[in-house]
PDB file of N, CA and C in Angstrom:
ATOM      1  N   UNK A   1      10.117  -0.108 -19.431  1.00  0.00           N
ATOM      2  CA  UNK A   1      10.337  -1.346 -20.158  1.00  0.00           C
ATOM      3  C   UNK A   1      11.081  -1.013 -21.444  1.00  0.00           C
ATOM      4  N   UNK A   2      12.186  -1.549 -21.436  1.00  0.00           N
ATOM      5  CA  UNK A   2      12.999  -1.520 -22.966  1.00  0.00           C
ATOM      6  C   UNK A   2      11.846  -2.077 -24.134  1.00  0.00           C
ATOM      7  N   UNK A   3      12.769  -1.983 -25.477  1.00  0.00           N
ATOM      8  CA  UNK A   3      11.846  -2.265 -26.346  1.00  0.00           C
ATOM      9  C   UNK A   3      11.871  -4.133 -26.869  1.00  0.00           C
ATOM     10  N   UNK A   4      12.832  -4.318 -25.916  1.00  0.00           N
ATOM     11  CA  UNK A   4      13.122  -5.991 -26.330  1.00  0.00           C
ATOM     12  C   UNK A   4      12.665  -6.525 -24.853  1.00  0.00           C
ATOM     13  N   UNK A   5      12.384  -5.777 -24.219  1.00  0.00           N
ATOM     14  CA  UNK A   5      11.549  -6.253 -22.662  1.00  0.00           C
ATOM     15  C   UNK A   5      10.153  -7.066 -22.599  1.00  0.00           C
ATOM     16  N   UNK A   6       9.844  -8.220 -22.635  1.00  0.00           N
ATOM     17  CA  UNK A   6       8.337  -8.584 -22.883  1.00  0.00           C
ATOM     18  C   UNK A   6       7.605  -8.169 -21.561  1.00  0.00           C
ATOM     19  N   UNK A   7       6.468  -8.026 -21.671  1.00  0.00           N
ATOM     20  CA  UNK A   7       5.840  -7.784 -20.429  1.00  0.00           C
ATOM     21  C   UNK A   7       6.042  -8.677 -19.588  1.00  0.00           C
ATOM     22  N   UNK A   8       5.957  -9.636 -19.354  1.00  0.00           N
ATOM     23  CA  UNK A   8       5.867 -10.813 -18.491  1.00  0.00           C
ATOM     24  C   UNK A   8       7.594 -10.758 -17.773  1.00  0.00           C
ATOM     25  N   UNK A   9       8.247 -10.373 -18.121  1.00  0.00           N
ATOM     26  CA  UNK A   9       9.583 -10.192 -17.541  1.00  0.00           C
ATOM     27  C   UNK A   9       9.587  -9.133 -16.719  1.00  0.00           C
ATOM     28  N   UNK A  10       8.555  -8.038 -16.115  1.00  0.00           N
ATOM     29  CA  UNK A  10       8.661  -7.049 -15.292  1.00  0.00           C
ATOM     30  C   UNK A  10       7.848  -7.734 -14.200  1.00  0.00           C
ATOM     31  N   UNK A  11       7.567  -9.169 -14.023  1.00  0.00           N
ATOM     32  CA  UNK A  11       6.462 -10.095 -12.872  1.00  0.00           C
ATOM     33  C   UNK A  11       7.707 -10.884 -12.339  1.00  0.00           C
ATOM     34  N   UNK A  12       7.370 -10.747 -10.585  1.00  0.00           N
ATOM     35  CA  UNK A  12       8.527 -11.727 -10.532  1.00  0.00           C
ATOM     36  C   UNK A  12       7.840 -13.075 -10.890  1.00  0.00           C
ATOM     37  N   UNK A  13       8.905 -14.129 -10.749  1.00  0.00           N
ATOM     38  CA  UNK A  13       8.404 -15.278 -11.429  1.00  0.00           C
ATOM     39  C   UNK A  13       7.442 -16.734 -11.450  1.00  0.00           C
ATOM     40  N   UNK A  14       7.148 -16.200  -9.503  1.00  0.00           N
ATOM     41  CA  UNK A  14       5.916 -16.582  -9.340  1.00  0.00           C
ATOM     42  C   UNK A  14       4.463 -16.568  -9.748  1.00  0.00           C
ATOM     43  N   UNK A  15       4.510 -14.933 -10.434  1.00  0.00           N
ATOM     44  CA  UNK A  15       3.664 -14.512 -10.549  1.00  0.00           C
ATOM     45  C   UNK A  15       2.978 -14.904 -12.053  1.00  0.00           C
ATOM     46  N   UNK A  16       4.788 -15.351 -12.544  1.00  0.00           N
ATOM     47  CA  UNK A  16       4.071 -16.431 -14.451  1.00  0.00           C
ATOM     48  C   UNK A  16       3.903 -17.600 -14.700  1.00  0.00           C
ATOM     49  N   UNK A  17       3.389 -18.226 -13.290  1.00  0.00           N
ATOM     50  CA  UNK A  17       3.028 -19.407 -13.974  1.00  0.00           C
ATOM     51  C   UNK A  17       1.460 -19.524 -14.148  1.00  0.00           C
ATOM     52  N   UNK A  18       1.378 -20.916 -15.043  1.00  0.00           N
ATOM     53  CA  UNK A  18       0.244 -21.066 -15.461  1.00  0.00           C
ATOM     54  C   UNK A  18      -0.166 -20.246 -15.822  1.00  0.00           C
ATOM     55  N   UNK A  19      -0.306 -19.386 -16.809  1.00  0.00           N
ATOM     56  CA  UNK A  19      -0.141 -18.163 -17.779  1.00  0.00           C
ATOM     57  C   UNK A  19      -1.413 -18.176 -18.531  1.00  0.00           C
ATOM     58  N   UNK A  20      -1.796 -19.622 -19.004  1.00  0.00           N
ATOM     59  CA  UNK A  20      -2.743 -19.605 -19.812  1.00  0.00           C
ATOM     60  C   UNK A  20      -4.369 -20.387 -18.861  1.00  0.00           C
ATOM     61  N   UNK A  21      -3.610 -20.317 -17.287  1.00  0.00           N
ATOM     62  CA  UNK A  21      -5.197 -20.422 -16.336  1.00  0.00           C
ATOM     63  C   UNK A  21      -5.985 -19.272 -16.167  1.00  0.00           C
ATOM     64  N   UNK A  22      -7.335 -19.703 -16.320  1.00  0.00           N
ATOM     65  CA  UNK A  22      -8.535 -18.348 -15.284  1.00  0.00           C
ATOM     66  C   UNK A  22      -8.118 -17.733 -14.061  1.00  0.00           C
ATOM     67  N   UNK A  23      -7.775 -16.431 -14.371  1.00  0.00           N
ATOM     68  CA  UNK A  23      -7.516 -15.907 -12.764  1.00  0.00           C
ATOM     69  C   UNK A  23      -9.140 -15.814 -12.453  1.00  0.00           C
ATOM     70  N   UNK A  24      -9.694 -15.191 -13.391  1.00  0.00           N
ATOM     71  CA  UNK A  24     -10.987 -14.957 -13.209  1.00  0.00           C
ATOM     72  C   UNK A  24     -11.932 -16.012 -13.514  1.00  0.00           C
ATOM     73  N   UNK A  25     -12.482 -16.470 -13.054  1.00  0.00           N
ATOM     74  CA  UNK A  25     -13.517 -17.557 -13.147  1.00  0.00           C
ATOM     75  C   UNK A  25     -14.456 -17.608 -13.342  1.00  0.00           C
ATOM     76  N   UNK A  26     -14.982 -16.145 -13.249  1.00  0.00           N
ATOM     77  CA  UNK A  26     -16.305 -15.564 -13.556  1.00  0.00           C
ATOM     78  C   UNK A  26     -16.413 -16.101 -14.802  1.00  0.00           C
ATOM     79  N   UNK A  27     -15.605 -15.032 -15.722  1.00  0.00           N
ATOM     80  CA  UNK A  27     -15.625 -14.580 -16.810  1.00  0.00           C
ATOM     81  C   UNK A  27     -14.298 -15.575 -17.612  1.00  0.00           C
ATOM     82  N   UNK A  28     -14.242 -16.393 -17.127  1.00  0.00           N
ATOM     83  CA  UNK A  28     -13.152 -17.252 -18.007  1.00  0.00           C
ATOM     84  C   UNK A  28     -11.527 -16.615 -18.734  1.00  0.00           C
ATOM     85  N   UNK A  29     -11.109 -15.347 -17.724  1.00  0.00           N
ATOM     86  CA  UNK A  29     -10.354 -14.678 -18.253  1.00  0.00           C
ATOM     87  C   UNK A  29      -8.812 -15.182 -17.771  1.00  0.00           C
ATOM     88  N   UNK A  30      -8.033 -15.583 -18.897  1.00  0.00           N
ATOM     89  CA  UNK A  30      -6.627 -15.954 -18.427  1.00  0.00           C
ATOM     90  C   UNK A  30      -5.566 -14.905 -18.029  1.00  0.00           C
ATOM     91  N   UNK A  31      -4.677 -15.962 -17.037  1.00  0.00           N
ATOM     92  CA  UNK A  31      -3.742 -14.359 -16.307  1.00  0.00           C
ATOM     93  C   UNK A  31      -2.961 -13.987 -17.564  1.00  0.00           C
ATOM     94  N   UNK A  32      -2.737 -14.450 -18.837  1.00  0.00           N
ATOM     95  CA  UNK A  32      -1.762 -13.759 -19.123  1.00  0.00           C
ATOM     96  C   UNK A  32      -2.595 -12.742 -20.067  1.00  0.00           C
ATOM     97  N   UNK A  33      -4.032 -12.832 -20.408  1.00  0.00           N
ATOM     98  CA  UNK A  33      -4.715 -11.757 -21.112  1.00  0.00           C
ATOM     99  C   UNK A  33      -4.545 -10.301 -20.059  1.00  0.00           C
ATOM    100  N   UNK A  34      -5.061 -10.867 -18.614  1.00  0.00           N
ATOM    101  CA  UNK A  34      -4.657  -9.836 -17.624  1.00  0.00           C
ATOM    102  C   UNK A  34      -3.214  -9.079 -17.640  1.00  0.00           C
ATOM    103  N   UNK A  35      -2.397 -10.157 -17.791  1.00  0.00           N
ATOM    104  CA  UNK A  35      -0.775  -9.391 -17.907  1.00  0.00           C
ATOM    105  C   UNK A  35      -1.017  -8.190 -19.106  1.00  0.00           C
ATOM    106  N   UNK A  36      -1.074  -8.749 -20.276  1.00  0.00           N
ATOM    107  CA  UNK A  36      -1.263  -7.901 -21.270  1.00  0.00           C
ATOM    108  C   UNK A  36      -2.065  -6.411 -21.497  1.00  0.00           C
ATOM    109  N   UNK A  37      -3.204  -6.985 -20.935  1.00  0.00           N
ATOM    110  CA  UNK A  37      -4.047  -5.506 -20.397  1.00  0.00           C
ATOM    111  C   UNK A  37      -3.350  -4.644 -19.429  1.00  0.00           C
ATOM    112  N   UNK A  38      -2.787  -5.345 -18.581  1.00  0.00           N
ATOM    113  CA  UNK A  38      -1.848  -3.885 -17.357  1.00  0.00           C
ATOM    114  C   UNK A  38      -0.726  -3.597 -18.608  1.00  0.00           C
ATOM    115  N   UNK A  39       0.280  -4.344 -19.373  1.00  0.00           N
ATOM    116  CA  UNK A  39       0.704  -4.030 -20.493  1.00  0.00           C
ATOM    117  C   UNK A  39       0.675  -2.871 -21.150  1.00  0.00           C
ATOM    118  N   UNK A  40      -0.085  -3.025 -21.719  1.00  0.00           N
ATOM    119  CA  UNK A  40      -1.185  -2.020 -22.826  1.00  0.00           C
ATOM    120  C   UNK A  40      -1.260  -0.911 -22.104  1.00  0.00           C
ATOM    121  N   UNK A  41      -1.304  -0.360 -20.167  1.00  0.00           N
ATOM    122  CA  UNK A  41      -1.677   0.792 -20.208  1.00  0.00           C
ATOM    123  C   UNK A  41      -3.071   0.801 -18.882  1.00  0.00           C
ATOM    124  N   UNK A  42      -3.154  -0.926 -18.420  1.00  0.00           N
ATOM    125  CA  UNK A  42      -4.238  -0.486 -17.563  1.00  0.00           C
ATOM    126  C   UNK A  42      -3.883  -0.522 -15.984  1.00  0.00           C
ATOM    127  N   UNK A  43      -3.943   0.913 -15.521  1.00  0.00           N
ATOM    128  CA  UNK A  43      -3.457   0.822 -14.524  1.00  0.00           C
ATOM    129  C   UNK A  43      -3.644   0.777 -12.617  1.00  0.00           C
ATOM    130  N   UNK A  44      -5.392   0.212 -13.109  1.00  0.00           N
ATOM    131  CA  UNK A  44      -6.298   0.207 -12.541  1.00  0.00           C
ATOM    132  C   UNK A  44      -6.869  -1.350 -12.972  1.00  0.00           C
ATOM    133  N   UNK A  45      -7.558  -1.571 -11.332  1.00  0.00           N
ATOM    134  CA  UNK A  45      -8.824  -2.637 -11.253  1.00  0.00           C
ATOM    135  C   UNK A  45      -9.482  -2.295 -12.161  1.00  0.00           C
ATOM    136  N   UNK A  46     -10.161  -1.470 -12.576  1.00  0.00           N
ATOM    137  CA  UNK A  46     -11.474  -0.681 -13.565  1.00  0.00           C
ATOM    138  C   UNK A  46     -10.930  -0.687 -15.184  1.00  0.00           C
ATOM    139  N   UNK A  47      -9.528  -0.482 -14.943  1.00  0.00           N
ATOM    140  CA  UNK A  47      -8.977  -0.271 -16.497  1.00  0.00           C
ATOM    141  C   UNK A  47      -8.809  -1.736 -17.079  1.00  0.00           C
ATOM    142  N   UNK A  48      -8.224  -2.732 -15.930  1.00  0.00           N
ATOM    143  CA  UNK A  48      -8.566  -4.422 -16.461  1.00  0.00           C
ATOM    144  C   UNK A  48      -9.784  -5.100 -16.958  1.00  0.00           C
ATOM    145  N   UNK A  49     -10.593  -3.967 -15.530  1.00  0.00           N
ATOM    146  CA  UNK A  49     -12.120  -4.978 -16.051  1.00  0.00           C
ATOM    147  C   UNK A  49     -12.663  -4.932 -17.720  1.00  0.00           C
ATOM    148  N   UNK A  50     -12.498  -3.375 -17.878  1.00  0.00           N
ATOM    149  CA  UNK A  50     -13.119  -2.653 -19.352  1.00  0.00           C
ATOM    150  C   UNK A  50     -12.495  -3.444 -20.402  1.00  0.00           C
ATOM    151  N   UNK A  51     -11.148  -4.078 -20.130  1.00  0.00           N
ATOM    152  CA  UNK A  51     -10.062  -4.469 -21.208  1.00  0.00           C
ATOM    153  C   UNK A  51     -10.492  -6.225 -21.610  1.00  0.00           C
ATOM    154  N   UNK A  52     -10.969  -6.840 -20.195  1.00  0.00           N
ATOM    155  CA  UNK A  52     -10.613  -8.096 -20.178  1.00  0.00           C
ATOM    156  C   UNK A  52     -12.102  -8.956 -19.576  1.00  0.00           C
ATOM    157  N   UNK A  53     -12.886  -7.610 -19.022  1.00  0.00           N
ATOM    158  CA  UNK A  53     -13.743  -8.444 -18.593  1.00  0.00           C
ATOM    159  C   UNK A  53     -13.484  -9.002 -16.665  1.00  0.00           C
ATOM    160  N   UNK A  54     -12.437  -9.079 -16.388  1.00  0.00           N
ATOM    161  CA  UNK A  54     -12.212  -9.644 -15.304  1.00  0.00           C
ATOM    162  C   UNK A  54     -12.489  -8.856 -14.193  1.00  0.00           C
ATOM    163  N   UNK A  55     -13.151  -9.551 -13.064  1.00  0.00           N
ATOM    164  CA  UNK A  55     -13.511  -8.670 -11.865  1.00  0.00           C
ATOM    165  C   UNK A  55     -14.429  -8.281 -11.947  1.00  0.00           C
ATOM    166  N   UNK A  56     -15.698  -8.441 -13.014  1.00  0.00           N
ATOM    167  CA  UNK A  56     -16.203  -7.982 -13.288  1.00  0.00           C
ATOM    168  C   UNK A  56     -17.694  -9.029 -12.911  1.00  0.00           C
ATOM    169  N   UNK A  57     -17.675 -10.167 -12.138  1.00  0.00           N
ATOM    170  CA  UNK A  57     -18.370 -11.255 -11.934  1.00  0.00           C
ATOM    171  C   UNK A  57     -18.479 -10.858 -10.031  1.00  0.00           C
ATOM    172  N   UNK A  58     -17.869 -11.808  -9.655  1.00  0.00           N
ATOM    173  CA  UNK A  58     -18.222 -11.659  -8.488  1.00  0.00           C
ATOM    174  C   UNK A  58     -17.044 -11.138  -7.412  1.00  0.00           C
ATOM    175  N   UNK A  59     -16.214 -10.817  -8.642  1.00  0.00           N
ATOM    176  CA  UNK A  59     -14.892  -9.884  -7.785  1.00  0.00           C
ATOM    177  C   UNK A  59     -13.872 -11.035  -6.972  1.00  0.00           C
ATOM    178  N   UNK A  60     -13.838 -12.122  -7.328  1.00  0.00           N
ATOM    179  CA  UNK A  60     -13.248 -12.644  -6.092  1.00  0.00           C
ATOM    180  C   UNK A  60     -11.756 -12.941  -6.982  1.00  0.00           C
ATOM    181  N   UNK A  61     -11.923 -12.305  -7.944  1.00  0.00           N
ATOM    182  CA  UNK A  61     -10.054 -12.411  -8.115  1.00  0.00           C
ATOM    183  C   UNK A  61      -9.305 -10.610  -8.582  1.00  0.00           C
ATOM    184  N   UNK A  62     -10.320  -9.906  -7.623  1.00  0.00           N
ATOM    185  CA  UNK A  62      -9.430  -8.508  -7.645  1.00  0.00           C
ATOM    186  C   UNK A  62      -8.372  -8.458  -7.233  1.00  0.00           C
ATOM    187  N   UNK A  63      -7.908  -9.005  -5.841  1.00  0.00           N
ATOM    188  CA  UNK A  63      -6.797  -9.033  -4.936  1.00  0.00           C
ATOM    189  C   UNK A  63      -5.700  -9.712  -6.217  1.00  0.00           C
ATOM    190  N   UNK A  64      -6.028 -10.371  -6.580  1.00  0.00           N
ATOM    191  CA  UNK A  64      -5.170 -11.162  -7.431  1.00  0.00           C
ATOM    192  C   UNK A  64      -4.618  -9.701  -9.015  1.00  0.00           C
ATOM    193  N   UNK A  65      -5.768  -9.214  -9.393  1.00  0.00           N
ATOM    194  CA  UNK A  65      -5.563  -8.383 -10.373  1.00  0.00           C
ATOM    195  C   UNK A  65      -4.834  -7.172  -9.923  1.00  0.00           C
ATOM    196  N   UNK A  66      -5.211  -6.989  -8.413  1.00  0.00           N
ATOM    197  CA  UNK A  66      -4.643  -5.911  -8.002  1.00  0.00           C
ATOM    198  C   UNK A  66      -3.325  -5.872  -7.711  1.00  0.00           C
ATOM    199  N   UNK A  67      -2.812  -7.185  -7.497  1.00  0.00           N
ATOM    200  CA  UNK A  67      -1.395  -7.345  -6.965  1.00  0.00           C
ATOM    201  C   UNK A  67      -0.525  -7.640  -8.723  1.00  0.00           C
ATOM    202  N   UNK A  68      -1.426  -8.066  -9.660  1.00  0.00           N
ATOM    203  CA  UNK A  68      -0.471  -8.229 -10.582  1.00  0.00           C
ATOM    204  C   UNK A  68       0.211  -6.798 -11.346  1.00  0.00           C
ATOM    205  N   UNK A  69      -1.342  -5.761 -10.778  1.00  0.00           N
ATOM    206  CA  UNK A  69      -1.323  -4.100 -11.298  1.00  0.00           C
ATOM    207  C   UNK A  69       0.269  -3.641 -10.688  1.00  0.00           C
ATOM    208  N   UNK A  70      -0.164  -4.030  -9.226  1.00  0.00           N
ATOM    209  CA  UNK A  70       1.125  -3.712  -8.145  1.00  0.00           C
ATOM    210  C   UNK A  70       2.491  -3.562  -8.855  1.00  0.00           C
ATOM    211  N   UNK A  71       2.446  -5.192  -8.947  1.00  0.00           N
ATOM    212  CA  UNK A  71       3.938  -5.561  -9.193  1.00  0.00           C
ATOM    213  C   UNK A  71       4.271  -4.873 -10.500  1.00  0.00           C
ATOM    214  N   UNK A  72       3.705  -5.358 -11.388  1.00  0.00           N
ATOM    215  CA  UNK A  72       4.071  -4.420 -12.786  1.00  0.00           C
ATOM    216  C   UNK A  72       4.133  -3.065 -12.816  1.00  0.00           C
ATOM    217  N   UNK A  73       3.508  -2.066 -12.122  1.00  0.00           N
ATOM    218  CA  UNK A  73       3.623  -0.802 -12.672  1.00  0.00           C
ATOM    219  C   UNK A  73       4.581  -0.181 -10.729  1.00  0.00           C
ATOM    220  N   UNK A  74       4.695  -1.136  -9.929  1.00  0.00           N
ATOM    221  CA  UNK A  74       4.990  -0.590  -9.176  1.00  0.00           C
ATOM    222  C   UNK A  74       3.606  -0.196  -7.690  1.00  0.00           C
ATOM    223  N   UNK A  75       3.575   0.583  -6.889  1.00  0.00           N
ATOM    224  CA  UNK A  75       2.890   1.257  -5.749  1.00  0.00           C
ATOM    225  C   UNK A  75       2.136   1.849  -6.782  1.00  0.00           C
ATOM    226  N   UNK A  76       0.905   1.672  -7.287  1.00  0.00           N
ATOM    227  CA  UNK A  76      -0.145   3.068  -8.084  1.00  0.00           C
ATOM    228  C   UNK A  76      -0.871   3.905  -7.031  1.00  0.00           C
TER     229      UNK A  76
END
């Protein structure tokens, strides 16, 4: 990522909407706090949860965290 690159520009563009909804529902956590945490460095399910809380309820939006890990950092 350049230094004028925002995070949200390495998602294709399906993946930004509604930015400021609960992916996680558990825990009331919005996708774009999630964006920010893979951001920052988390490059793992486990490294989101610690950051954000998310996934951390009843898991039913890992697939979702996992694919946003995907796309942003690539195949981990």
């Amino acid at each position: 990522m350049t230094s004028n690159e925002k995070p949200i520009e390495k998602l294709p563009e399906i993946l930004t909407r509604d930015l400021n909804a609960n992916l996680c529902v558990c825990n009331e956590v919005i996708k774009i706090d999630i964006i920010n945490a893979i951001a920052n460095g988390a490059m793992s399910i486990e490294e989101v949860r610690r950051q954000t809380y998310a996934t951390d309820g009843n898991g039913c939006c890992k697939h979702d965290v996992g694919r946003l890990i995907e796309c942003y950092w690539g195949k981990v």
